[in-house]
Protein backbone atom coordinates (compact mmCIF):
# COMPACT_ATOMS: atom_id res chain seq x y z
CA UNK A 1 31.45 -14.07 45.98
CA UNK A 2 28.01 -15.05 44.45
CA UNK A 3 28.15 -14.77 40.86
CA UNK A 4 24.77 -14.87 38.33
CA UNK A 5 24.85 -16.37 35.06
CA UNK A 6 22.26 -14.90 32.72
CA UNK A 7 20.80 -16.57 29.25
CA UNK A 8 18.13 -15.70 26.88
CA UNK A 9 18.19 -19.41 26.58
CA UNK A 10 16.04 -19.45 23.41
CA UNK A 11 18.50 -20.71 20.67
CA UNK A 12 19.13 -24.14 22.92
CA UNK A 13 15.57 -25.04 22.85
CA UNK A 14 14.53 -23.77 18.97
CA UNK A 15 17.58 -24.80 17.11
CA UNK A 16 18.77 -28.73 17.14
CA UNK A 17 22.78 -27.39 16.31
CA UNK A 18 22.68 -25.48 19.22
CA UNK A 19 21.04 -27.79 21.82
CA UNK A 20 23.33 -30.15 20.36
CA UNK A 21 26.79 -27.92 21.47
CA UNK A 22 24.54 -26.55 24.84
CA UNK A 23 22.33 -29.50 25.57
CA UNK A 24 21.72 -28.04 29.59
CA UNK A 25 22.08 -24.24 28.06
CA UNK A 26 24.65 -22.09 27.53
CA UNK A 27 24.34 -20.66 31.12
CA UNK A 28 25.01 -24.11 33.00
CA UNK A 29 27.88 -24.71 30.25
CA UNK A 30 29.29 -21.61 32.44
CA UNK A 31 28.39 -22.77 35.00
CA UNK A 32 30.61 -25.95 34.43
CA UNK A 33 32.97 -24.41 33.01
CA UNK A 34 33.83 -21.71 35.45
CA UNK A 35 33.09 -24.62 38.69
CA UNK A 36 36.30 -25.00 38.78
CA UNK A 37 37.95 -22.03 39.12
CA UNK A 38 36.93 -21.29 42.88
CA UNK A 39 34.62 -18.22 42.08
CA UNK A 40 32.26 -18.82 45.34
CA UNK A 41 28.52 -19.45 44.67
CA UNK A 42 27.38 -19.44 40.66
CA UNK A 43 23.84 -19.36 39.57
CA UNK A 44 21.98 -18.70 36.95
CA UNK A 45 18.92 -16.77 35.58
CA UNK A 46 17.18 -16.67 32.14
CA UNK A 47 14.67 -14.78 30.41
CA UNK A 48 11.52 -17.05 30.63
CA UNK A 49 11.73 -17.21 34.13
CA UNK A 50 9.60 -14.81 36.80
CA UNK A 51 10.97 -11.53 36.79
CA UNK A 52 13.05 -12.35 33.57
CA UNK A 53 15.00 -14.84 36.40
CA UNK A 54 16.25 -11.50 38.36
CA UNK A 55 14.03 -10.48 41.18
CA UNK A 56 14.96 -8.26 43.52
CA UNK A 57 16.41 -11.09 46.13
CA UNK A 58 18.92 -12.42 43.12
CA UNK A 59 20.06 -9.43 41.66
CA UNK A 60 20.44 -7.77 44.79
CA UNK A 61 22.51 -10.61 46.45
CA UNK A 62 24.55 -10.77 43.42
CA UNK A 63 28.72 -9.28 42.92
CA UNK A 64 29.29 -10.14 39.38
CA UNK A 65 26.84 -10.41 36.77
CA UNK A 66 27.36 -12.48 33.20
CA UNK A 67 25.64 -11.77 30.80
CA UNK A 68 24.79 -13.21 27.56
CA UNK A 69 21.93 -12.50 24.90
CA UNK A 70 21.29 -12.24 20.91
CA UNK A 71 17.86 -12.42 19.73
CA UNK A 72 15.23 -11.18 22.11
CA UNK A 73 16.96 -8.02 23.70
CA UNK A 74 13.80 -6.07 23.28
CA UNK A 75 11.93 -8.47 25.29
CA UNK A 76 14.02 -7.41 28.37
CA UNK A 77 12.04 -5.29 30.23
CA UNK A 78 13.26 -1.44 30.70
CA UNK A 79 12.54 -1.74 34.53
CA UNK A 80 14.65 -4.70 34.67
CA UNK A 81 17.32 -3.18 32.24
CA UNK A 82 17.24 -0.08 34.73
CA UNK A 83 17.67 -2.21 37.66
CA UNK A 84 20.55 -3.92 36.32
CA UNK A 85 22.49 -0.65 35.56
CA UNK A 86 21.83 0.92 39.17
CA UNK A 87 23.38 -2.31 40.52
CA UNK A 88 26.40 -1.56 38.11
CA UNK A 89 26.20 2.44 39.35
CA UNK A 90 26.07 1.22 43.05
CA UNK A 91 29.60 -1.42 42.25
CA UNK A 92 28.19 -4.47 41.32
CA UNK A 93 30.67 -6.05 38.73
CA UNK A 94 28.92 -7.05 34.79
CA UNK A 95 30.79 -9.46 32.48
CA UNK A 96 28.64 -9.35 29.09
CA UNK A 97 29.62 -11.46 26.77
CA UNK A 98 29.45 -11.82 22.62
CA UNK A 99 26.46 -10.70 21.39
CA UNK A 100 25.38 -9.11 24.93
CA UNK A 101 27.04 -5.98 23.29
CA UNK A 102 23.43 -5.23 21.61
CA UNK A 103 21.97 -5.57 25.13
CA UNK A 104 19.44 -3.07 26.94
CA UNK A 105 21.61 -2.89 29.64
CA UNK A 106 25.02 -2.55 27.86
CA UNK A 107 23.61 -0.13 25.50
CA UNK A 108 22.71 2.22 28.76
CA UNK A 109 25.95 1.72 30.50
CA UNK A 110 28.03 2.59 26.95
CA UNK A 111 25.47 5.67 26.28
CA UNK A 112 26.10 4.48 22.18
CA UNK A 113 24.69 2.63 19.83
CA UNK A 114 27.17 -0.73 20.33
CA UNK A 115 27.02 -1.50 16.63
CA UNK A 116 29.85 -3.82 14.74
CA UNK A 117 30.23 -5.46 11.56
CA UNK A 118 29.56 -9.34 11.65
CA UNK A 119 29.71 -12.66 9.47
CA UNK A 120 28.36 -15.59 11.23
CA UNK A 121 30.49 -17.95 8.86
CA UNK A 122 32.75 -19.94 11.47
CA UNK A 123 36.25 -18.91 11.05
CA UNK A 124 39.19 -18.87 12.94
CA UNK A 125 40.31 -16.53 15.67
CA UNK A 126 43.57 -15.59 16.79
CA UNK A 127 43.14 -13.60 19.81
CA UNK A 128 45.82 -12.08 21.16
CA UNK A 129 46.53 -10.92 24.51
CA UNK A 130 47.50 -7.17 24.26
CA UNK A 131 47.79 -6.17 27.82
CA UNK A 132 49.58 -9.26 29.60
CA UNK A 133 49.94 -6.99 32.47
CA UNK A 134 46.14 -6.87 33.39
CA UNK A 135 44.55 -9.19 36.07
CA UNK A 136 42.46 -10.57 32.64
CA UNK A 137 45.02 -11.44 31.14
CA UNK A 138 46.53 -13.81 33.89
CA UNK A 139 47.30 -16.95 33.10
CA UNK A 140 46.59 -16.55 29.58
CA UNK A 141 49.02 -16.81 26.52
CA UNK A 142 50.19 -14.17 24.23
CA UNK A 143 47.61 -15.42 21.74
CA UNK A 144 45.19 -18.79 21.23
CA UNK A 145 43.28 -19.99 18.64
CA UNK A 146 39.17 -21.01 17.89
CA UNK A 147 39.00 -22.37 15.08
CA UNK A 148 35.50 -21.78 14.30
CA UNK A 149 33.74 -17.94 15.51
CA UNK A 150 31.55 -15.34 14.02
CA UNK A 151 32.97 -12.32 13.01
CA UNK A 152 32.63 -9.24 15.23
CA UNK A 153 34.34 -6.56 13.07
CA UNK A 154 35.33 -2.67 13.78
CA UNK A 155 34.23 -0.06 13.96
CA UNK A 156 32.45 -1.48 17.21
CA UNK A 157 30.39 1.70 18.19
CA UNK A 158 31.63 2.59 21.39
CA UNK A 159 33.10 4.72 23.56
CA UNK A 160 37.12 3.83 24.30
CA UNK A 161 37.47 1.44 26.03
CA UNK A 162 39.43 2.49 29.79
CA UNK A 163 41.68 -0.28 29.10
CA UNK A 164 41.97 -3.26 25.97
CA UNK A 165 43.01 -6.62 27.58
CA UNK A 166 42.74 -8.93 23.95
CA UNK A 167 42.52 -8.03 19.80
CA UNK A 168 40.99 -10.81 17.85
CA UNK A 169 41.86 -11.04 14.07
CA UNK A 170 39.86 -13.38 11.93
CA UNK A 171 40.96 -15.39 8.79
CA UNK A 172 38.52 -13.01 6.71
CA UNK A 173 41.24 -10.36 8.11
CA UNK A 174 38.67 -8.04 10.30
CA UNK A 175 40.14 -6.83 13.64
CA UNK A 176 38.07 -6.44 16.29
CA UNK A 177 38.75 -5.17 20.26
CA UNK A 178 38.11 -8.47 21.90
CA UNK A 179 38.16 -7.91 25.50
CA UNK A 180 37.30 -4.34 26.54
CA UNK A 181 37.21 -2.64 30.62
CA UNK A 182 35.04 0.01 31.19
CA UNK A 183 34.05 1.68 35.11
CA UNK A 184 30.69 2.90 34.94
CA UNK A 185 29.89 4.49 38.83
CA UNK A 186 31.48 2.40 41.26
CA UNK A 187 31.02 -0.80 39.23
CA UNK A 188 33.59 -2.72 36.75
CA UNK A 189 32.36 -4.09 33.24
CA UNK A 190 34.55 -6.07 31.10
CA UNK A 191 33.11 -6.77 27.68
CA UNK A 192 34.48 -10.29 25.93
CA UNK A 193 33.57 -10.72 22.42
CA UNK A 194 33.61 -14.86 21.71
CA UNK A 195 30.58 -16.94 22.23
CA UNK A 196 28.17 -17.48 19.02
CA UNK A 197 25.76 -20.16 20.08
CA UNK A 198 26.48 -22.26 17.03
CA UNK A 199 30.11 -22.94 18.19
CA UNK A 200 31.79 -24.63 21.21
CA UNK A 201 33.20 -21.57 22.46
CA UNK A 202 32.19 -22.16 26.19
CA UNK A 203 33.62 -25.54 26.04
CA UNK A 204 37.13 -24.02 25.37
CA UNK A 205 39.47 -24.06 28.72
CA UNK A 206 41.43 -20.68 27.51
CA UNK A 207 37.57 -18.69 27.07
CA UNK A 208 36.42 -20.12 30.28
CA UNK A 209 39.32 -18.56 32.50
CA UNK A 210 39.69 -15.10 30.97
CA UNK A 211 35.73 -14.95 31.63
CA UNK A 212 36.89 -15.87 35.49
CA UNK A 213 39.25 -13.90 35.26
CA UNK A 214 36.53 -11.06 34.06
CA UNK A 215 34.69 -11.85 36.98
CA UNK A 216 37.98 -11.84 39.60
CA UNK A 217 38.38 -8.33 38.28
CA UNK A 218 34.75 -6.88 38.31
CA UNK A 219 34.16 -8.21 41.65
CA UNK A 220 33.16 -5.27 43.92
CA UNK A 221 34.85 -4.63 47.48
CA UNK A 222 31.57 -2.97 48.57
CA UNK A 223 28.19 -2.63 46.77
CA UNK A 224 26.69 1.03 47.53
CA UNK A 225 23.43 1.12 49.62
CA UNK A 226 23.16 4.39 47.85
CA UNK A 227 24.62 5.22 45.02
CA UNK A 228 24.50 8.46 43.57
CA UNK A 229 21.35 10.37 44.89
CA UNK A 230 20.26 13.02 43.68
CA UNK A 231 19.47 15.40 46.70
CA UNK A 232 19.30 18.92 47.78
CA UNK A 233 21.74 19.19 51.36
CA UNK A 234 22.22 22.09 53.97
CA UNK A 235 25.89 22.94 54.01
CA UNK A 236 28.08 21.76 56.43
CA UNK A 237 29.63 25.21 57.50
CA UNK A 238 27.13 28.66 57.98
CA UNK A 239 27.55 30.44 54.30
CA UNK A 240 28.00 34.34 55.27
């Protein structure tokens, strides 16, 4: 499997608290994190690098796609936020991950706005595991704690989910539907809500392996050469 980590990574080189938590980026913290859970090859991409760091030769060799963005969604390009989604059409598997929700590319795949309530105020988390049947959800208990996370808050403007894997409640009392799976084509998406840059999420064992988990799941058996194409045929049998 050959997995792609991509990061904005703009927050780790602008803000001191962040580079601080994510001194190498929050993409290699991935990276390290999700080493050593025998996913095959992981690299990574980010925005400032040619081609927005997917050219043709990465994202085409890549099965499951992480994503992760905040600030600079607009500066994604459409072509490259088109590309991405025909990848997804043709089975290639997308993790996207907190704030990724406002993404180009999510936004096409959901066909809604992806809007929530927030509070960037670091509070705890409780997020429970709501579907311990799931392949997500293996390994994982009924519920763990972070003790310090930004509020994502319903209503979170999309369409329902296929299937809900965890619920986070925060201390402020908001709800919100934590781990969502969606099938868009022939590819697998599972949406993961924790991850503000200011806290330590992706240092946290529990978030690492339901986001290898995410990525077990999503993983394609076959990426489409075609997916999808819009063509006029001749039948198959003479029509009287």
């Amino acid at each position: 499997m050959r997995v792609t980590i991509w990061n904005e990574y703009r927050h780790e080189k602008a803000n001191p608290a962040v580079a601080a938590i994510y001194p190498q980026g929050i993409h290699e913290a991935l990276r390290a994190g999700l080493s050593h859970h025998d996913l095959g090859e992981i690299g990574t991409a980010t925005l400032d690098e040619p081609a927005q760091g997917l050219p043709d030769e990465v994202l085409d060799q890549t099965d499951v796609l992480v994503w992760w963005g905040h600030r600079h969604h607009d500066e994604v390009s459409d072509d490259l936020a088109m590309r991405v989604c025909a990848r997804v059409h043709a089975g290639m598997g997308l993790v996207v991950l907190h704030s990724g929700h406002f993404s180009k590319v999510f936004k096409r795949l959901m066909g809604t706005p992806c809007t929530l309530k927030w509070r960037a105020d670091g509070e705890r988390e409780r997020i429970w595991t709501v579907d311990p049947s799931h392949p997500i959800a293996a390994g994982i208990p009924a519920h763990f704690t972070l003790e310090r996370e930004e509020m994502y808050g319903e209503p979170f403007a999309v369409p329902a989910p296929d299937e809900i894997v965890f619920l986070g409640w925060f201390k402020g009392g908001e709800a919100f539907r934590s781990g969502c799976c969606y099938k868009r084509g022939l590819g697998r998406i599972f949406y993961f809500q924790p991850g503000h840059e200011t806290f330590p999420t992706y240092h946290d064992p529990t978030v690492i392996h339901v986001i290898a988990n995410g990525i077990r799941w999503a993983r394609p058996d076959a990426i489409a050469q075609q997916a999808f194409v819009n063509e006029r045929v001749a039948p198959m049998e003479p029509i009287p």
